[in-house]
Protein backbone atom coordinates (compact mmCIF):
# COMPACT_ATOMS: atom_id res chain seq x y z
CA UNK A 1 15.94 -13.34 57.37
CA UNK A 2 14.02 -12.86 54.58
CA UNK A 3 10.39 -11.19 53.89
CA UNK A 4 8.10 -11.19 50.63
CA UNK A 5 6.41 -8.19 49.51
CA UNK A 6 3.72 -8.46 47.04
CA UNK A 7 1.56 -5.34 45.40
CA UNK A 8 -0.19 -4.11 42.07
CA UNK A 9 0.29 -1.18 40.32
CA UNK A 10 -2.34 0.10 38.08
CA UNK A 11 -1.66 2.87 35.81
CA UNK A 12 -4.53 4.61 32.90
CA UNK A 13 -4.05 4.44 29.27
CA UNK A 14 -4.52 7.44 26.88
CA UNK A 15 -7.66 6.25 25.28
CA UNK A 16 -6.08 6.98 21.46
CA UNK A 17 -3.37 4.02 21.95
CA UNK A 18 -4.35 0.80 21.04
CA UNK A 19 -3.39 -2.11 22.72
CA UNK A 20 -1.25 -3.82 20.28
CA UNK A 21 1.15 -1.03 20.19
CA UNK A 22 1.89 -1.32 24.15
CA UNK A 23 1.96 -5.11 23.85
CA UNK A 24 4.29 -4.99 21.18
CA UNK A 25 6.87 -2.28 23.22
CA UNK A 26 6.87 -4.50 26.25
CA UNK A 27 8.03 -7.21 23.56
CA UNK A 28 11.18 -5.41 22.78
CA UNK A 29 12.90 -6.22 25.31
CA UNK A 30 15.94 -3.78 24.76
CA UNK A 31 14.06 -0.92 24.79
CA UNK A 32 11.88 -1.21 27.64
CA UNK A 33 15.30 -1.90 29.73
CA UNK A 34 16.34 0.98 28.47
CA UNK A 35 12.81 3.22 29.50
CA UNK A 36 14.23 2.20 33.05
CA UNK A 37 16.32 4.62 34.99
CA UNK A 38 18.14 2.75 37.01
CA UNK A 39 19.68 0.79 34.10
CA UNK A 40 22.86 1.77 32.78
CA UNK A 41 23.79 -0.91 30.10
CA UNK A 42 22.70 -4.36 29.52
CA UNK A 43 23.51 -7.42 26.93
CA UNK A 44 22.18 -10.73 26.54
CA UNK A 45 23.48 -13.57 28.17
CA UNK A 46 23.31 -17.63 28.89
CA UNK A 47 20.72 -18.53 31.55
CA UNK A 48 22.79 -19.63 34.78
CA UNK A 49 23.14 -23.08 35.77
CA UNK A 50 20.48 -22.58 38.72
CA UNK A 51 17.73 -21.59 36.87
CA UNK A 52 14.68 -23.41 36.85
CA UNK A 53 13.57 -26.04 33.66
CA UNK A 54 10.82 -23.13 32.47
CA UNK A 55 12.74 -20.51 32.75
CA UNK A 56 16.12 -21.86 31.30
CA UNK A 57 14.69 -21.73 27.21
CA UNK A 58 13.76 -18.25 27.95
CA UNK A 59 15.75 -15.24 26.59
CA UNK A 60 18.31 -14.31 29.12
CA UNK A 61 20.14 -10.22 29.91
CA UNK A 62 22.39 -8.85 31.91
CA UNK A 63 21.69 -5.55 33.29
CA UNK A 64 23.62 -2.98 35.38
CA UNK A 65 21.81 -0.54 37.73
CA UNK A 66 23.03 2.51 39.35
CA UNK A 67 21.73 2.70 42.73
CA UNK A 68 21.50 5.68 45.10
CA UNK A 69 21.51 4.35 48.86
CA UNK A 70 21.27 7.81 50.10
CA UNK A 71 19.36 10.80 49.12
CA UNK A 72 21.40 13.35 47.14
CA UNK A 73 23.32 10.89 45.66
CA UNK A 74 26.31 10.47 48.48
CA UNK A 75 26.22 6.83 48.30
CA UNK A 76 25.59 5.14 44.92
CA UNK A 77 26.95 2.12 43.17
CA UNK A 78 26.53 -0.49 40.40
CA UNK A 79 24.94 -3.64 40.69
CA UNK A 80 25.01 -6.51 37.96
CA UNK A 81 22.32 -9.32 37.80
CA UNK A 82 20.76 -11.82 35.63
CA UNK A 83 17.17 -11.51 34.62
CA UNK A 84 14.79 -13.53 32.06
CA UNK A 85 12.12 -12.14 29.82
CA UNK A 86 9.34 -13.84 28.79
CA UNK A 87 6.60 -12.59 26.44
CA UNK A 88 3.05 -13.26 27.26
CA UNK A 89 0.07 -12.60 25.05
CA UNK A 90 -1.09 -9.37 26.58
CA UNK A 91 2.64 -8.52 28.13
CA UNK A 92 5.55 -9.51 29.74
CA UNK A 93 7.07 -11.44 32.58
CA UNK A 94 10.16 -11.37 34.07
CA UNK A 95 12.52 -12.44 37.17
CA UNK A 96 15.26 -10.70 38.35
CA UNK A 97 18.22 -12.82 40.45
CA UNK A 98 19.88 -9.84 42.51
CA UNK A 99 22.77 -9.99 44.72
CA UNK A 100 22.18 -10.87 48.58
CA UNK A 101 19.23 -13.14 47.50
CA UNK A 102 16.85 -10.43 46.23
CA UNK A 103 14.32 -12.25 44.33
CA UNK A 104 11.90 -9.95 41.89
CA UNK A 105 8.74 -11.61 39.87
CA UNK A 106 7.09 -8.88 37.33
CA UNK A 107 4.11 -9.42 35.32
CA UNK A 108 3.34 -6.41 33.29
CA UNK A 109 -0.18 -6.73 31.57
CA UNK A 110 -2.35 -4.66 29.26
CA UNK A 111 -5.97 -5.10 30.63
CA UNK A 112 -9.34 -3.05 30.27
CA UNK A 113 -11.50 -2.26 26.85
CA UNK A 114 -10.81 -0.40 23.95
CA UNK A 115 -13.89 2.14 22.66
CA UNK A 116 -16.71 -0.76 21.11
CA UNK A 117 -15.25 -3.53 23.03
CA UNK A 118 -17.40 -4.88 25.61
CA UNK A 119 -15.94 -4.25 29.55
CA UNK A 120 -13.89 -6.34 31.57
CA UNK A 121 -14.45 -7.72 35.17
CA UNK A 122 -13.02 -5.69 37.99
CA UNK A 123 -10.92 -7.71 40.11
CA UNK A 124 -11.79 -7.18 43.91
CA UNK A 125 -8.96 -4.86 45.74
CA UNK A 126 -7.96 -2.96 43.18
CA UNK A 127 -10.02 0.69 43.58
CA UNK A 128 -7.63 2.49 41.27
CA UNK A 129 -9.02 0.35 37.50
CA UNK A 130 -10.70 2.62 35.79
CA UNK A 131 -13.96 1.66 34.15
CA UNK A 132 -13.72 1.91 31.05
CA UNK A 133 -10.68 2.09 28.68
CA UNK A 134 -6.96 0.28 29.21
CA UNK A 135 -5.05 0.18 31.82
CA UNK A 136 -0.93 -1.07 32.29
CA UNK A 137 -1.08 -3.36 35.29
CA UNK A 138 1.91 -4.22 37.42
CA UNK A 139 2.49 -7.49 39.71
CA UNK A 140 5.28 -7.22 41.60
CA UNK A 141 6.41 -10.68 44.04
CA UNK A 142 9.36 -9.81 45.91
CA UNK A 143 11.52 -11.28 48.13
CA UNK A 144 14.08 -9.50 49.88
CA UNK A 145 16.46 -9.09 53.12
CA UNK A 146 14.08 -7.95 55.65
CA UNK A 147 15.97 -4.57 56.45
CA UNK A 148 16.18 -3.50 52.78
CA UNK A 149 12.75 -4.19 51.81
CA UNK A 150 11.58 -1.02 52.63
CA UNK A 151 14.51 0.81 50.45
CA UNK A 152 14.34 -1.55 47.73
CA UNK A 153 10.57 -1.36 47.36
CA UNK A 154 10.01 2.53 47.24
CA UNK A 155 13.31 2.58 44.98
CA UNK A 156 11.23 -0.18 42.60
CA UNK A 157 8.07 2.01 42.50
CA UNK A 158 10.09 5.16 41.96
CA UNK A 159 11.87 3.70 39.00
CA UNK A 160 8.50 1.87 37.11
CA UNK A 161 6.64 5.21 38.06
CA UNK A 162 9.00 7.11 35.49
CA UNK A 163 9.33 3.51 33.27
CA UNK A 164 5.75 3.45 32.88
CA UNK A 165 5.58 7.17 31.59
CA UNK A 166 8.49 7.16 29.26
CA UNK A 167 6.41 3.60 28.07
CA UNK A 168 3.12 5.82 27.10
CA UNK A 169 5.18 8.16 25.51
CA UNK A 170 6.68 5.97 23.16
CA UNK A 171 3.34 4.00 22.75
CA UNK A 172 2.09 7.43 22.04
CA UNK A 173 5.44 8.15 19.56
CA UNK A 174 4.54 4.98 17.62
CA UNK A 175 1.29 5.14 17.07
CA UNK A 176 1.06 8.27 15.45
CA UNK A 177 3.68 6.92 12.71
CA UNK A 178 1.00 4.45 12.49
CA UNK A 179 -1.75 5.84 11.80
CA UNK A 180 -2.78 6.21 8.58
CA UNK A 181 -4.79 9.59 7.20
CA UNK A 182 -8.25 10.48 6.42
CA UNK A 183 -7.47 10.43 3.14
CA UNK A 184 -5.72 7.12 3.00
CA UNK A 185 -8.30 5.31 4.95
CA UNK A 186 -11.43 6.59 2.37
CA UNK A 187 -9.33 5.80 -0.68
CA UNK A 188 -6.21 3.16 -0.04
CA UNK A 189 -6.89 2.07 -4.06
CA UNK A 190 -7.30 5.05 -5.34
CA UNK A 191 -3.72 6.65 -3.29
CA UNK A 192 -2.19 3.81 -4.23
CA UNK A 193 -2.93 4.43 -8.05
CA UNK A 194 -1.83 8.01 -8.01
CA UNK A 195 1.37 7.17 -6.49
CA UNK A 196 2.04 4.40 -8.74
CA UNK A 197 1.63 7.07 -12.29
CA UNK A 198 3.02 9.96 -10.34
CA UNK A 199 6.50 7.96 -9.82
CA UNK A 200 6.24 6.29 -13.27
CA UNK A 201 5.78 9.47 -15.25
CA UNK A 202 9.28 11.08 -16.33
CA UNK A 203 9.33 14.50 -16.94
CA UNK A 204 11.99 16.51 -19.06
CA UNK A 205 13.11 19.69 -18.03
CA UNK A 206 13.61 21.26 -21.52
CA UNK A 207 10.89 20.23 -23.57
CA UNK A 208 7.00 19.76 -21.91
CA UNK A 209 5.77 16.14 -22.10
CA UNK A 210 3.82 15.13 -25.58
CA UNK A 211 2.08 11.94 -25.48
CA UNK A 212 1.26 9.32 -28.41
CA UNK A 213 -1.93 9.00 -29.73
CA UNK A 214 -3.13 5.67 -31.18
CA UNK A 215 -4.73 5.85 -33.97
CA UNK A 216 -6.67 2.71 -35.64
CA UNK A 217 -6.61 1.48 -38.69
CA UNK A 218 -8.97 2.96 -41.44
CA UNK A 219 -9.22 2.14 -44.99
CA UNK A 220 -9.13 5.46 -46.74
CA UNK A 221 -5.41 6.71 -44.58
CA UNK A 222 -2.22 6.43 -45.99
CA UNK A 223 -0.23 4.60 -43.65
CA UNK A 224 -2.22 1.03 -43.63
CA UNK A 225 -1.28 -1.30 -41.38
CA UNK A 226 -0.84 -5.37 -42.42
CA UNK A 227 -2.54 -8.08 -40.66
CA UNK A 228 -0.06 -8.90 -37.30
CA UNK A 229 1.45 -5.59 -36.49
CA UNK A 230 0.95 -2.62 -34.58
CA UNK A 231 -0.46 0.42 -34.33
CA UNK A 232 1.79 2.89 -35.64
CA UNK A 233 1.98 5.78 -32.56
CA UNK A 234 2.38 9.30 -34.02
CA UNK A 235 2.99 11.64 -31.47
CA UNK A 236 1.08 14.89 -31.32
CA UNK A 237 2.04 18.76 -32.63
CA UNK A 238 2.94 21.30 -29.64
CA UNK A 239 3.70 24.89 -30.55
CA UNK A 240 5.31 26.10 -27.42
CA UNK A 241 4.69 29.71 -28.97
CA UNK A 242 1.49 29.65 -29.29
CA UNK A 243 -1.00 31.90 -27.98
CA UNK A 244 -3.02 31.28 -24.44
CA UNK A 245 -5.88 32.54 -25.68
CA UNK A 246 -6.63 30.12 -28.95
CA UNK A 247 -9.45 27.81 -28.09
CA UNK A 248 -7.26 25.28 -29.15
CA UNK A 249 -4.40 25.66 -26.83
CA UNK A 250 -4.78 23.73 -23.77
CA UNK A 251 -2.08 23.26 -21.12
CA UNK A 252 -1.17 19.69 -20.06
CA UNK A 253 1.44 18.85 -18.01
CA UNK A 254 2.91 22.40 -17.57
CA UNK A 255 3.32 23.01 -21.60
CA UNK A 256 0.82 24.37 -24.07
CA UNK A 257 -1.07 21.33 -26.64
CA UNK A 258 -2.39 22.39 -29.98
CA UNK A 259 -4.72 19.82 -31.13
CA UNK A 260 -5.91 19.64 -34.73
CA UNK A 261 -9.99 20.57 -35.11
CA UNK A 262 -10.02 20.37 -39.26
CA UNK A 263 -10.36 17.35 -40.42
CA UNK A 264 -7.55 16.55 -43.78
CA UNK A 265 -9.24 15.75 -47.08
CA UNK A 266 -7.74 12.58 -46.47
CA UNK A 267 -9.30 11.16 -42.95
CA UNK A 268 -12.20 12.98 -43.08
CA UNK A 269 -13.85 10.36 -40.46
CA UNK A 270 -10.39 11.33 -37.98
CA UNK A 271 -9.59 15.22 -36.55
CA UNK A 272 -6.16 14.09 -36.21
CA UNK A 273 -4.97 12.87 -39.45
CA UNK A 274 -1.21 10.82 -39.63
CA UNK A 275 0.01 13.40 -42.61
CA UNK A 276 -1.29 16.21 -40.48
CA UNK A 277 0.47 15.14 -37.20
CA UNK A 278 3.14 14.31 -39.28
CA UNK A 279 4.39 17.81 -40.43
CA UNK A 280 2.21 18.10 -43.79
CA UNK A 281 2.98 15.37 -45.82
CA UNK A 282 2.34 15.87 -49.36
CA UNK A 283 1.39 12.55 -49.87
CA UNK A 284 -2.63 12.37 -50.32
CA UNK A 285 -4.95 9.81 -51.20
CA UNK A 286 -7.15 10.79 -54.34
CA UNK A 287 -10.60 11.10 -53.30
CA UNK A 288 -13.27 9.07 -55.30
CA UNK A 289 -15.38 11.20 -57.85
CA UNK A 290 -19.40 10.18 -57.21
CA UNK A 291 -21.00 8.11 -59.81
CA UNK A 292 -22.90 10.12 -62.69
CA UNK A 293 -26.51 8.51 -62.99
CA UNK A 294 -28.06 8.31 -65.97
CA UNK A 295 -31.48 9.98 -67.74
CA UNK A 296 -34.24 8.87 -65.98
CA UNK A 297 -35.64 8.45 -69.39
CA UNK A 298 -32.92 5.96 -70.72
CA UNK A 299 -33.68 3.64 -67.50
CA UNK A 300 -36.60 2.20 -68.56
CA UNK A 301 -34.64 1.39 -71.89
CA UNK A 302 -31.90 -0.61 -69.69
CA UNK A 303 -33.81 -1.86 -67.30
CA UNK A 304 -35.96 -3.62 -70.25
CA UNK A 305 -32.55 -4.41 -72.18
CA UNK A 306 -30.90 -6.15 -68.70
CA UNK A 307 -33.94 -8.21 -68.10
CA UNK A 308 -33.87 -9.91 -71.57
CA UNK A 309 -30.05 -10.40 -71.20
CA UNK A 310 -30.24 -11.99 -67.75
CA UNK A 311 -33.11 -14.25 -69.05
CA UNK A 312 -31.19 -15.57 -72.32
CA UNK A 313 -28.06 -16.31 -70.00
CA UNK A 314 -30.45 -18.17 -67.33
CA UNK A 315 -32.17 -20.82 -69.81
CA UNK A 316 -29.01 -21.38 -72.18
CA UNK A 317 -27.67 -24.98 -72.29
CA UNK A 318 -24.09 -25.39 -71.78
CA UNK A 319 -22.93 -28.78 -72.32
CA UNK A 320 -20.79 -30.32 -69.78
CA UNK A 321 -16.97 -30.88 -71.10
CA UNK A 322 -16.73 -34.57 -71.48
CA UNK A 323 -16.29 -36.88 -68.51
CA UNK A 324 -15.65 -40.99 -68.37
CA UNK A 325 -18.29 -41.43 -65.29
CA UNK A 326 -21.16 -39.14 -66.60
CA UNK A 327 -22.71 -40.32 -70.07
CA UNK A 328 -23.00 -38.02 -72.80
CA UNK A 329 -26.24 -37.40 -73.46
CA UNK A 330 -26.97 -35.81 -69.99
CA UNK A 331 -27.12 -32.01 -69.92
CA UNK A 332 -26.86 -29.34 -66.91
CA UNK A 333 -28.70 -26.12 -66.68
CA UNK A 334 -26.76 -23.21 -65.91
């Protein structure tokens, strides 16, 4: 003789777990069999050759529980069954084929609102939902030998009791490897960045870094550069002796900089000049003298003679050199 037992158990969420992150632990199925304490091992399996057409594409364990049939542990053994797991949207469901025809149908569930989200409908004859926030609800259709469904129903709670906590735990566990900083939410570019050039920098344990300074081209330096190519990259002086209080010292990446303030007779348009940077090349460009101007009383004298000169050049008549389609006779002006 046989007698079904049906009932609901409804347990509070912390309200700092989000849903996803309990939906997605009653999806592994391997680990919450193993949040059970009853279980001992389990593997997956082939679904039996009685099961029904829905349930036979679903994924298929078998599981070995350690029972206690008297307090203290006198009288335990191991039972082996066959259950299937199948994932819902917003949980789990599963059905457990037990020796002597036990029968069990669970349908865990993640119900309630999250903080913002608008609240759910209470279902009638449940006084333990709470109001507001989530809730883990648990519907349990069994059906069992009429003698042991006492035993096996208070053993059922006792073990989902302690499965449920060891669930929010982990829930809990995950979700704070989750969660991203303060820091990381205000600025995910900007961390990004700074990760990216701290691991790309390479630092030398010797010698402090020196970087290369670009320098374009300009008409009056030295080194010119041809119509094609690159910049040439010098790279800058450091004086690792040099004193920490020059006003041109400045520390960059954990080493002392000297950069040049006095412009070379040869870039005078540049602080940094390419001989300078170089070591002190001796090689210089001469620099152009300025024009001497003359008298202002000889320019009224040149000015005079230049005009006459450009006007006897402007009306002189070249002739053209001879050419078969032009005729002779015919003259240009210059």
């Amino acid at each position: 003789m046989f007698k079904r037992v049906v009932f609901t158990t409804v347990t509070p969420l912390p309200p700092h777990i989000p849903r996803d992150i309990v939906i997605s632990t009653l999806h592994a199925h391997s680990e919450i069999i193993e949040l059970n304490p009853l279980v001992v091992s389990h593997k997956r399996c082939k679904a039996p050759p009685n099961a029904p057409p829905d349930e036979f594409h679903c994924i298929w364990y078998e599981l070995t529980d350690n029972i206690q049939y008297l307090p203290g542990g006198i009288i335990k053994g191991n039972i082996t069954y066959k259950a299937c797991f199948h994932d819902l949207p917003r949980g789990l469901q599963t059905h457990i084929y037990a020796p002597t025809g036990l029968d069990i149908r669970n349908r865990w569930s993640v119900n309630g609102n999250m903080p913002g989200e608008p609240r759910e409908p209470v279902e009638l004859g449940l006084p333990n939902v709470p109001r507001e926030g989530l809730y883990l609800r648990e519907d349990v259709d069994m059906r069992c030998n009429i003698f042991a469904a006492g035993f096996v129903r208070k053993t059922l709670k006792e073990a989902h009791a302690v499965l449920v906590e060891r669930l929010v735990v982990k829930a809990d566990l995950l979700k704070g490897k989750r969660e991203e900083t303060i820091y990381e939410k205000a600025y995910p570019a900007l961390a990004l960045q700074l990760h990216s050039l701290y691991s790309n920098q390479v630092y030398s344990g010797e010698a402090p870094y020196t970087p290369c300074i670009t320098l374009p081209p300009s008409p009056v330096s030295p080194t010119t550069l041809s119509s094609g190519s690159t910049p040439t990259r010098f790279p800058s002086t450091v004086h690792p002796s040099g004193s920490k209080t020059d006003p041109n010292m400045h520390n960059y990446v954990g080493g002392p900089m000297h950069y040049l303030t006095t412009p070379h007779t040869c870039c005078n348009h540049c602080p940094i000049c390419p001989t300078r940077a170089e070591g002190g090349s001796d090689q210089t460009v001469p620099i152009p003298q300025a024009a001497e101007m003359d008298s202002t009383e000889c320019q009224p004298a040149q000015a005079k003679a230049y005009a006459a000169k450009r006007a006897a050049v402007r009306f002189t008549l070249t002739p053209p050199p001879p050419s078969p389609s032009s005729p002779s006779h015919i003259y240009e002006l210059e």
